[in-house]
C-alpha atoms as a PDB file:
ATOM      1  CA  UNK A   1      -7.310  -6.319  -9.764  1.00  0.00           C
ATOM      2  CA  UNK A   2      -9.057  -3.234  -9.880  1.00  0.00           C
ATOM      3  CA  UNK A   3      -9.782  -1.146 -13.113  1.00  0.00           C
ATOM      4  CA  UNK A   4     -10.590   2.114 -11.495  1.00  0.00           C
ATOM      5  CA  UNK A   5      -9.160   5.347 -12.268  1.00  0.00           C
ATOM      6  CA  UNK A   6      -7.770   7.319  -8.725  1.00  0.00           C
ATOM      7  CA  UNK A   7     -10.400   9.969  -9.827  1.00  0.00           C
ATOM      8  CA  UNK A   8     -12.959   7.229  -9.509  1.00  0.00           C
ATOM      9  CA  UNK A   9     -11.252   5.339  -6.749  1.00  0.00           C
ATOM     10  CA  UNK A  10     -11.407   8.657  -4.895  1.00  0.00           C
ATOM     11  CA  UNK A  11     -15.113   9.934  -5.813  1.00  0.00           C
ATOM     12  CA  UNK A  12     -16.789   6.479  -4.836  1.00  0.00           C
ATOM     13  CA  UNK A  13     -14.903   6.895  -1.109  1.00  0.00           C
ATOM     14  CA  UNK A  14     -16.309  10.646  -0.658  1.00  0.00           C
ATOM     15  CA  UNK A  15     -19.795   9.394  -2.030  1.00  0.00           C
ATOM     16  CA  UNK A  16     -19.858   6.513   0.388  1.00  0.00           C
ATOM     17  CA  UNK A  17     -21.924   8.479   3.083  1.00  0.00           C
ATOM     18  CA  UNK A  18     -22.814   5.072   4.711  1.00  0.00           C
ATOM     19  CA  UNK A  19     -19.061   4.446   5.153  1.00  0.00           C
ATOM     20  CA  UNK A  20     -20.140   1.424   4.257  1.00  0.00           C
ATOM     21  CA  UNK A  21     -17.201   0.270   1.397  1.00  0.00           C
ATOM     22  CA  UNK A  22     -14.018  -1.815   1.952  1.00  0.00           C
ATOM     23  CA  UNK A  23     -12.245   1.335   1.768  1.00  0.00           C
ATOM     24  CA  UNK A  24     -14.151   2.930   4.838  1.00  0.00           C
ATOM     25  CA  UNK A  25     -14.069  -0.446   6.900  1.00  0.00           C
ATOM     26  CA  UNK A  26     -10.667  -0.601   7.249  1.00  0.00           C
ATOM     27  CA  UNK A  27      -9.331   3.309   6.799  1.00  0.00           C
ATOM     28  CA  UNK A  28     -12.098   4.736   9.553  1.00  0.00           C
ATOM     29  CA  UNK A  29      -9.461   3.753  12.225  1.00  0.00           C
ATOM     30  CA  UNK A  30     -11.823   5.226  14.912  1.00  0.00           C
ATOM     31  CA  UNK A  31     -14.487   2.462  13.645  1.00  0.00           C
ATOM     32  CA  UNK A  32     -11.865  -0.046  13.670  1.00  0.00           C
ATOM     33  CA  UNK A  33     -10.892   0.476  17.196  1.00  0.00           C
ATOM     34  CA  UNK A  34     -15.058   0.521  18.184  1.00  0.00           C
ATOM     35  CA  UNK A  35     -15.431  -2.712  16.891  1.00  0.00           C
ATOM     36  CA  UNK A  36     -12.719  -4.414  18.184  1.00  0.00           C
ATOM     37  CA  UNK A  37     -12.392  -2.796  21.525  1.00  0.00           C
ATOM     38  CA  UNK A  38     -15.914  -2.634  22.541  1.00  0.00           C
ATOM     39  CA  UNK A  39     -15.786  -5.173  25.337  1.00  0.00           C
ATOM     40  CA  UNK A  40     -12.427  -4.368  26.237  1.00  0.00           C
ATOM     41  CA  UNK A  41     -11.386  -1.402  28.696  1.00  0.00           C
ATOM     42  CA  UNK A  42     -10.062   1.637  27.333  1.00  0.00           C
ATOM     43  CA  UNK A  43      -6.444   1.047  29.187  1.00  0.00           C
ATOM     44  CA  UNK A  44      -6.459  -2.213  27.236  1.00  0.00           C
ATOM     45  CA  UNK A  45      -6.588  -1.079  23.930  1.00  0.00           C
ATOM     46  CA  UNK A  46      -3.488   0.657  22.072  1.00  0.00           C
ATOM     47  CA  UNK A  47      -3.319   2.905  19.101  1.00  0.00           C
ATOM     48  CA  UNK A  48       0.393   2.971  17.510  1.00  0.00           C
ATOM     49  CA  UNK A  49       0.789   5.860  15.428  1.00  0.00           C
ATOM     50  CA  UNK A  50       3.188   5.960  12.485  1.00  0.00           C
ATOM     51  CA  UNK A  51       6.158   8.632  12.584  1.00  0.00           C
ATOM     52  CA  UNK A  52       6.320  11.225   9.752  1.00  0.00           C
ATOM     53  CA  UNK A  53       8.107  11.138   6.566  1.00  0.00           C
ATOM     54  CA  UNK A  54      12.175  12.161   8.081  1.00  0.00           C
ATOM     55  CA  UNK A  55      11.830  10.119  11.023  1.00  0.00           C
ATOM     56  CA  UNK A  56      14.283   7.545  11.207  1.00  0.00           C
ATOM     57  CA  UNK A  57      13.081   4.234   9.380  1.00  0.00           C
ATOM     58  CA  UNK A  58      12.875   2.550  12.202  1.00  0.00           C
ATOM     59  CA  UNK A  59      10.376   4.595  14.371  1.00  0.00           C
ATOM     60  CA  UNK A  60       7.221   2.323  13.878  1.00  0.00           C
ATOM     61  CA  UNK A  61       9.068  -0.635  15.147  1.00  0.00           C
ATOM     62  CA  UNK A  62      10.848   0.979  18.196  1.00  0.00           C
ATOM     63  CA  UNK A  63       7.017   2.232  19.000  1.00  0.00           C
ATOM     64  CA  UNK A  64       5.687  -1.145  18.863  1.00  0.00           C
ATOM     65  CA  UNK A  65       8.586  -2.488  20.891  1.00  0.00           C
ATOM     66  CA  UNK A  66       8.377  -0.773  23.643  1.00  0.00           C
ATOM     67  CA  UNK A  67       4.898  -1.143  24.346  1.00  0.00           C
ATOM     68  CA  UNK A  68       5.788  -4.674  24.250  1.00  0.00           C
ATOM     69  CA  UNK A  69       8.307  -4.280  26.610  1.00  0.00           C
ATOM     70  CA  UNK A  70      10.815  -5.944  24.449  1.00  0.00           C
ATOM     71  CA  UNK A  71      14.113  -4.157  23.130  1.00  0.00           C
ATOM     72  CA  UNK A  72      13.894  -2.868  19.719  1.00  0.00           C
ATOM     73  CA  UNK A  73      17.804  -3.539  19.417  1.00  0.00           C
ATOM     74  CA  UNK A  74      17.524  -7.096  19.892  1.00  0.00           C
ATOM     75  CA  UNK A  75      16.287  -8.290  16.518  1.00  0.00           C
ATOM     76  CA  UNK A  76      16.784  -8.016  13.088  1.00  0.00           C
ATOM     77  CA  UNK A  77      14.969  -5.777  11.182  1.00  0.00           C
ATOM     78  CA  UNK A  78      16.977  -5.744   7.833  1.00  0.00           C
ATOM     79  CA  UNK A  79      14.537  -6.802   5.076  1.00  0.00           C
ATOM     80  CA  UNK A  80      15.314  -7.255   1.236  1.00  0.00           C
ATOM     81  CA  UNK A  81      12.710  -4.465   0.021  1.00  0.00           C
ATOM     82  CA  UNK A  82      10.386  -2.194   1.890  1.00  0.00           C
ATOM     83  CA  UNK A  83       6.620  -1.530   0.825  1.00  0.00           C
ATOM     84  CA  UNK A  84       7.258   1.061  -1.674  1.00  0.00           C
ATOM     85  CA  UNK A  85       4.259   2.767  -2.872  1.00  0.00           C
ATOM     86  CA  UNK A  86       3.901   2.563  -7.523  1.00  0.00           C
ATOM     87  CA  UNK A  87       4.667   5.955  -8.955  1.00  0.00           C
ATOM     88  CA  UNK A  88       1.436   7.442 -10.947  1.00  0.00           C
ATOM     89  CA  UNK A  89       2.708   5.895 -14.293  1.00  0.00           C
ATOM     90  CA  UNK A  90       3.249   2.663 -12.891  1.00  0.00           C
ATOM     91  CA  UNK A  91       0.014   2.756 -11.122  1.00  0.00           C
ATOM     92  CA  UNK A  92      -1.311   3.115 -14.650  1.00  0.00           C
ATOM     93  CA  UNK A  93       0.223   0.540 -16.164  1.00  0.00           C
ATOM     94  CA  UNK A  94      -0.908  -1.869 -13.536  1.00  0.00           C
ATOM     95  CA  UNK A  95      -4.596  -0.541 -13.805  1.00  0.00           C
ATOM     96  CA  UNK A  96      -4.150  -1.586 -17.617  1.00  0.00           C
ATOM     97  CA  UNK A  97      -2.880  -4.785 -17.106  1.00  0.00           C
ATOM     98  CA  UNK A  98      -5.887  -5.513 -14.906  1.00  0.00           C
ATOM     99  CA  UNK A  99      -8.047  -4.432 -17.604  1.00  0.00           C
ATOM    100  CA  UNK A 100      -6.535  -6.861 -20.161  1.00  0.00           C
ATOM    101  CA  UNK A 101      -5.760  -9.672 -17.697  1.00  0.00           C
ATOM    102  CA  UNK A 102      -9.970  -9.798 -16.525  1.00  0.00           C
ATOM    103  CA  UNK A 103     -10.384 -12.439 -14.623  1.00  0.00           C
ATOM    104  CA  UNK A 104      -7.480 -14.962 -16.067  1.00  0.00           C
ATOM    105  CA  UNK A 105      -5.183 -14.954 -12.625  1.00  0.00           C
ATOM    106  CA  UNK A 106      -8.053 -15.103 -10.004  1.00  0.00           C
ATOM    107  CA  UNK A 107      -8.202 -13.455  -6.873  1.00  0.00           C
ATOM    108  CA  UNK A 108      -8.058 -15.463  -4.500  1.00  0.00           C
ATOM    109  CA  UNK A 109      -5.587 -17.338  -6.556  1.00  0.00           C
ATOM    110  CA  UNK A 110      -2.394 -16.822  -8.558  1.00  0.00           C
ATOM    111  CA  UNK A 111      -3.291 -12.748  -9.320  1.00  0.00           C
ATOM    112  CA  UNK A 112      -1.320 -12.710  -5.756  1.00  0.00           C
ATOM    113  CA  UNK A 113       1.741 -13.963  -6.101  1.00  0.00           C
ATOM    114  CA  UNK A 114       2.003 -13.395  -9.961  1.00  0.00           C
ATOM    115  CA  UNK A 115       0.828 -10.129 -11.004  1.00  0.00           C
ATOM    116  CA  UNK A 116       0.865  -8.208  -6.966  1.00  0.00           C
ATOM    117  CA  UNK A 117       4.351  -9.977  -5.684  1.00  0.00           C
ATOM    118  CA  UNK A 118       6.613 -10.199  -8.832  1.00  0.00           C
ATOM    119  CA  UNK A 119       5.359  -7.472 -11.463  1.00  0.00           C
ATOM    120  CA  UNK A 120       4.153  -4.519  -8.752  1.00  0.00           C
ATOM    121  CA  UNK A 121       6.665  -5.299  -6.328  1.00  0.00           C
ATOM    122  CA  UNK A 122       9.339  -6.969  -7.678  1.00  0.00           C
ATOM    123  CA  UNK A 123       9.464  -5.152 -11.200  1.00  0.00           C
ATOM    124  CA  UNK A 124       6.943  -2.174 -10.977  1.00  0.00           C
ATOM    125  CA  UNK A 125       7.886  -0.792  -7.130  1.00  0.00           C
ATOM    126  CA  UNK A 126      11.568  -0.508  -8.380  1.00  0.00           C
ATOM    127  CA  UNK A 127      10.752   2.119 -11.082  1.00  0.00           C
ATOM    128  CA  UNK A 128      10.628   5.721 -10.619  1.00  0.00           C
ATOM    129  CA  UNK A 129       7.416   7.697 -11.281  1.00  0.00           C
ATOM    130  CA  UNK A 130       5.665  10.658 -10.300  1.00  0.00           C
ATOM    131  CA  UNK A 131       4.578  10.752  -7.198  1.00  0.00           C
ATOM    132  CA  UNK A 132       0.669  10.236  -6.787  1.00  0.00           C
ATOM    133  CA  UNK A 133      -1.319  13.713  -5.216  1.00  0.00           C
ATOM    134  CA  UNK A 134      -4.838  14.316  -4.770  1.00  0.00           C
ATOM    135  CA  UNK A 135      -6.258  17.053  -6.238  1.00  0.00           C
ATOM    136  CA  UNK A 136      -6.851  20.749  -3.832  1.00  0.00           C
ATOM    137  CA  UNK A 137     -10.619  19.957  -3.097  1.00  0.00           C
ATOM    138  CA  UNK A 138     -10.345  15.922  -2.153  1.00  0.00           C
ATOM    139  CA  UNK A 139      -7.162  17.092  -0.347  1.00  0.00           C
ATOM    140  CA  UNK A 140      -9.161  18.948   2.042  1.00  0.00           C
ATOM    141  CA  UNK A 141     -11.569  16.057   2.254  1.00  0.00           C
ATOM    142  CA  UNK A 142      -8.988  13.669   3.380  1.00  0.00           C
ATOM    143  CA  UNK A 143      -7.326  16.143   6.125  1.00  0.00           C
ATOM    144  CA  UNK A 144     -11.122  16.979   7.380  1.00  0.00           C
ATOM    145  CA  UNK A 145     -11.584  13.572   7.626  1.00  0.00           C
ATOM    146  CA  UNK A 146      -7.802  12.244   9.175  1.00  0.00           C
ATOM    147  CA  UNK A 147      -8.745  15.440  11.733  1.00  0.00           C
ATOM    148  CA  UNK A 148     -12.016  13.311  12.472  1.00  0.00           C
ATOM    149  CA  UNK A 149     -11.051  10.224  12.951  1.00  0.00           C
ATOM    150  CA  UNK A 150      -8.466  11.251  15.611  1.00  0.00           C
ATOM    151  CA  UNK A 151     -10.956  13.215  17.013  1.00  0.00           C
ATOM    152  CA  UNK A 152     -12.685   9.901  17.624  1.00  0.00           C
ATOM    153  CA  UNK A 153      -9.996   7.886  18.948  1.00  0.00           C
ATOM    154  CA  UNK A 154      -8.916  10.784  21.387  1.00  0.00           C
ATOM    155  CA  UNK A 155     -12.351  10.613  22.545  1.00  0.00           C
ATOM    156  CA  UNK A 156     -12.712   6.754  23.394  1.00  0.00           C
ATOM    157  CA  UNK A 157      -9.910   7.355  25.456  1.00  0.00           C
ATOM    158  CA  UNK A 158      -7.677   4.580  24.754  1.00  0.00           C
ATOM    159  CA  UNK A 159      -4.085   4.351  25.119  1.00  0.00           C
ATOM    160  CA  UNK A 160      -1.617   5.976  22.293  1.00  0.00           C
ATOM    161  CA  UNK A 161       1.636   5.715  21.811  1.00  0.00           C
ATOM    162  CA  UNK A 162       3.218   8.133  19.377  1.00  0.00           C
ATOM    163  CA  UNK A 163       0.626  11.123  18.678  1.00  0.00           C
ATOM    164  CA  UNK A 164      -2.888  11.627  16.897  1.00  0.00           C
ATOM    165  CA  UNK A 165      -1.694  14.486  14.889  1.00  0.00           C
ATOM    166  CA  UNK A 166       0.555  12.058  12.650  1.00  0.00           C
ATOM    167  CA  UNK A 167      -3.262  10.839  11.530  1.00  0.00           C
ATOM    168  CA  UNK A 168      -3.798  13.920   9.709  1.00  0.00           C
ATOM    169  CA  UNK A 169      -1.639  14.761   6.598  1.00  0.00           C
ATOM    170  CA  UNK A 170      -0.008  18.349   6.266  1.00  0.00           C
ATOM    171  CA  UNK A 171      -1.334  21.271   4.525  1.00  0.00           C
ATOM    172  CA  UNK A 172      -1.495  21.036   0.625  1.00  0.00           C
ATOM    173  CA  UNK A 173       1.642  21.701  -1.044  1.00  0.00           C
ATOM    174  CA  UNK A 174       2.379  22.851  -4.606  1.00  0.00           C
ATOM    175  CA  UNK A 175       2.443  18.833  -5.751  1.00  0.00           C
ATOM    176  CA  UNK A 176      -1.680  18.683  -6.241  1.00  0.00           C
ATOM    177  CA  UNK A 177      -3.155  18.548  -9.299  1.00  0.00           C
ATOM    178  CA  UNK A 178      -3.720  22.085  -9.721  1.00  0.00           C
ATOM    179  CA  UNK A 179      -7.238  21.579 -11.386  1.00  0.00           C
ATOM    180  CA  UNK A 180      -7.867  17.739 -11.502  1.00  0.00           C
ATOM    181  CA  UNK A 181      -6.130  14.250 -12.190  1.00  0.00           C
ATOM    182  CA  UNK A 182      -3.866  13.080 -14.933  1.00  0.00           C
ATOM    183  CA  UNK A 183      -3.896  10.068 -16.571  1.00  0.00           C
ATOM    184  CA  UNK A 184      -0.624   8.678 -18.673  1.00  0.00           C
ATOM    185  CA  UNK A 185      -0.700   8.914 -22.329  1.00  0.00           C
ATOM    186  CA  UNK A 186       0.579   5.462 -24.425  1.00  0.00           C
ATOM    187  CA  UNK A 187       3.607   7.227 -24.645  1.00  0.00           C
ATOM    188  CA  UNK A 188       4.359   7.959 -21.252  1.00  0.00           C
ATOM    189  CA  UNK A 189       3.447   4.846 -20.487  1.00  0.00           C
ATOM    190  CA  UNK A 190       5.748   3.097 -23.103  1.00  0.00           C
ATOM    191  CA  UNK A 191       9.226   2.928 -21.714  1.00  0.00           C
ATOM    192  CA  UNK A 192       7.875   1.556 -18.408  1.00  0.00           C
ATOM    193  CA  UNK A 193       5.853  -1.067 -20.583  1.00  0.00           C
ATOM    194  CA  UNK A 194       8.849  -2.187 -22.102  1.00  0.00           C
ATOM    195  CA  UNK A 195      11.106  -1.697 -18.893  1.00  0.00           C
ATOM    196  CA  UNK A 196       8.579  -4.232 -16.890  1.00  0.00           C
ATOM    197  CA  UNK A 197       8.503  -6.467 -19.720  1.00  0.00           C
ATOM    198  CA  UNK A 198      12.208  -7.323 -19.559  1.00  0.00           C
ATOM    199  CA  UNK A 199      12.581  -7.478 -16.254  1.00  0.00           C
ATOM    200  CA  UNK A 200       9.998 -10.256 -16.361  1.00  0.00           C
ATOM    201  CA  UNK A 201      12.096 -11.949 -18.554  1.00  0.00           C
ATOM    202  CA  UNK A 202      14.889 -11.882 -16.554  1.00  0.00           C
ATOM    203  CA  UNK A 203      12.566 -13.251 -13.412  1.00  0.00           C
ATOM    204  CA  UNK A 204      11.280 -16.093 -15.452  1.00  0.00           C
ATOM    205  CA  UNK A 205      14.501 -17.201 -16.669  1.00  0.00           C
ATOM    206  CA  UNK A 206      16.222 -16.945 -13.036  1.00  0.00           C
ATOM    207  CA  UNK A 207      13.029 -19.215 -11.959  1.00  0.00           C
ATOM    208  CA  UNK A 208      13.800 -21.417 -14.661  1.00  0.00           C
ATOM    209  CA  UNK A 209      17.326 -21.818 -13.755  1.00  0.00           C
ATOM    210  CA  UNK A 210      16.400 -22.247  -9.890  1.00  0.00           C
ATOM    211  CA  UNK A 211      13.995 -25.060 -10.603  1.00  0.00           C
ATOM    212  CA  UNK A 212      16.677 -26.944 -13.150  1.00  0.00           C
ATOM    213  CA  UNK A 213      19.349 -26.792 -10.273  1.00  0.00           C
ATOM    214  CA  UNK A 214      17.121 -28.117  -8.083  1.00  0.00           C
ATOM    215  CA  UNK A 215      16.234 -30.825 -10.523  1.00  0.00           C
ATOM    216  CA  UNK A 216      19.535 -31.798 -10.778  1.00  0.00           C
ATOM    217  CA  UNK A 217      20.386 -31.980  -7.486  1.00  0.00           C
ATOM    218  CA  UNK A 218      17.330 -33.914  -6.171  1.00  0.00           C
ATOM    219  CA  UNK A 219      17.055 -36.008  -9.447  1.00  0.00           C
ATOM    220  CA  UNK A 220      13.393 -35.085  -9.634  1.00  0.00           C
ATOM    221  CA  UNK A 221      11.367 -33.171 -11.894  1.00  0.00           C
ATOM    222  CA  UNK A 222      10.542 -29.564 -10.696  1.00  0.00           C
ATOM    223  CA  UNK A 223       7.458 -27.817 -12.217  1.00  0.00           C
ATOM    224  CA  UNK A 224       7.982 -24.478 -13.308  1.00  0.00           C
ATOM    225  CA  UNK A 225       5.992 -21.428 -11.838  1.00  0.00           C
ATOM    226  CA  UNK A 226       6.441 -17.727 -11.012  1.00  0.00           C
END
């Protein structure tokens, strides 16, 4: 539900010297680990590193299966839709929805499964958009901190599997914002408006549908919801 720009979003996390915000709490991995493993010995607590963008899809898994000792082979990892990050314009939109919505779907409450699970990513994920970049200077930030944080966790000694450098992003490439961040006009934002629209139509309806063929199979009255 937030209303924040990414500018913003990004200058309260480098103003937060106290590391003190959500964002900190649960993106300072090395503060993560300190908490939880601080009665625990080193040998006891595992860091599983996520593979690089190019590495086969399933990499993570295969990681966290073998330090389980289990076969990554042996199951079923085919799932109907992956967690797709929103494209800058779709980003937008959703910021803007927020705005109007205010506090009308609550969180906790239906915001969840209404606004995050069918129109971000059912409807909105699906889209593309361009793809979301910090600008040069916060760029730096984040890799100075990434570089940190695995400093940290090399330091406590604990057991990794995969490698510390895939904490730290690459270099800066030519997709920054060359001077700062850009915000969709109205009429950028206006096909994907009336794009996400439809397709909520569509979900409706095929809810409707769902819930009458129940009806008429259980000969009981099924309330409607998304």
């Amino acid at each position: 539900r937030s209303t924040r720009t990414l500018e913003q979003f990004v200058a309260d996390a480098r103003g937060d010297a106290a590391r003190s915000s959500w964002f900190w709490q649960v993106q300072d991995f090395a503060g993560v680990l300190e908490r939880w493993g601080a009665t625990l010995p080193p040998k006891q607590v595992h860091v599983i590193t996520v593979p690089p963008a190019g590495t086969p899809p399933d990499g993570l898994w295969r990681r966290f299966a073998t330090l389980l000792g289990l076969d990554p082979a042996a199951f079923d990892t085919d799932l109907p839709r992956s967690n797709t990050s929103l494209g800058l314009e779709q980003a937008e939109l959703l910021r803007q929805v927020n705005a109007t919505l205010g506090d009308r779907l609550p969180l906790p409450g239906p915001y969840p499964l209404v606004v995050k699970n069918v129109l971000a990513h059912r409807i909105l994920e699906t889209y593309p958009g361009t793809r979301l970049a910090l600008a040069p200077g916060d760029a730096v930030f984040a890799a100075e901190q990434s570089q940190a944080v695995a400093d940290r966790i090399a330091a406590l000694g604990i057991h990794v599997v995969g490698d510390l450098a895939e904490l730290t992003p690459p270099a800066p490439d030519g997709r920054l914002a060359a001077t700062g961040y850009h915000v969709p006009d109205a009429e950028a934002l206006l096909p994907h408006s009336v794009a996400a629209i439809a397709d909520l139509l569509v979900v409706i309806n095929n809810r409707r549908k769902a819930q009458d063929l129940i009806a008429q199979a259980t000969d009981h009255p099924v309330r409607f919801a998304l």
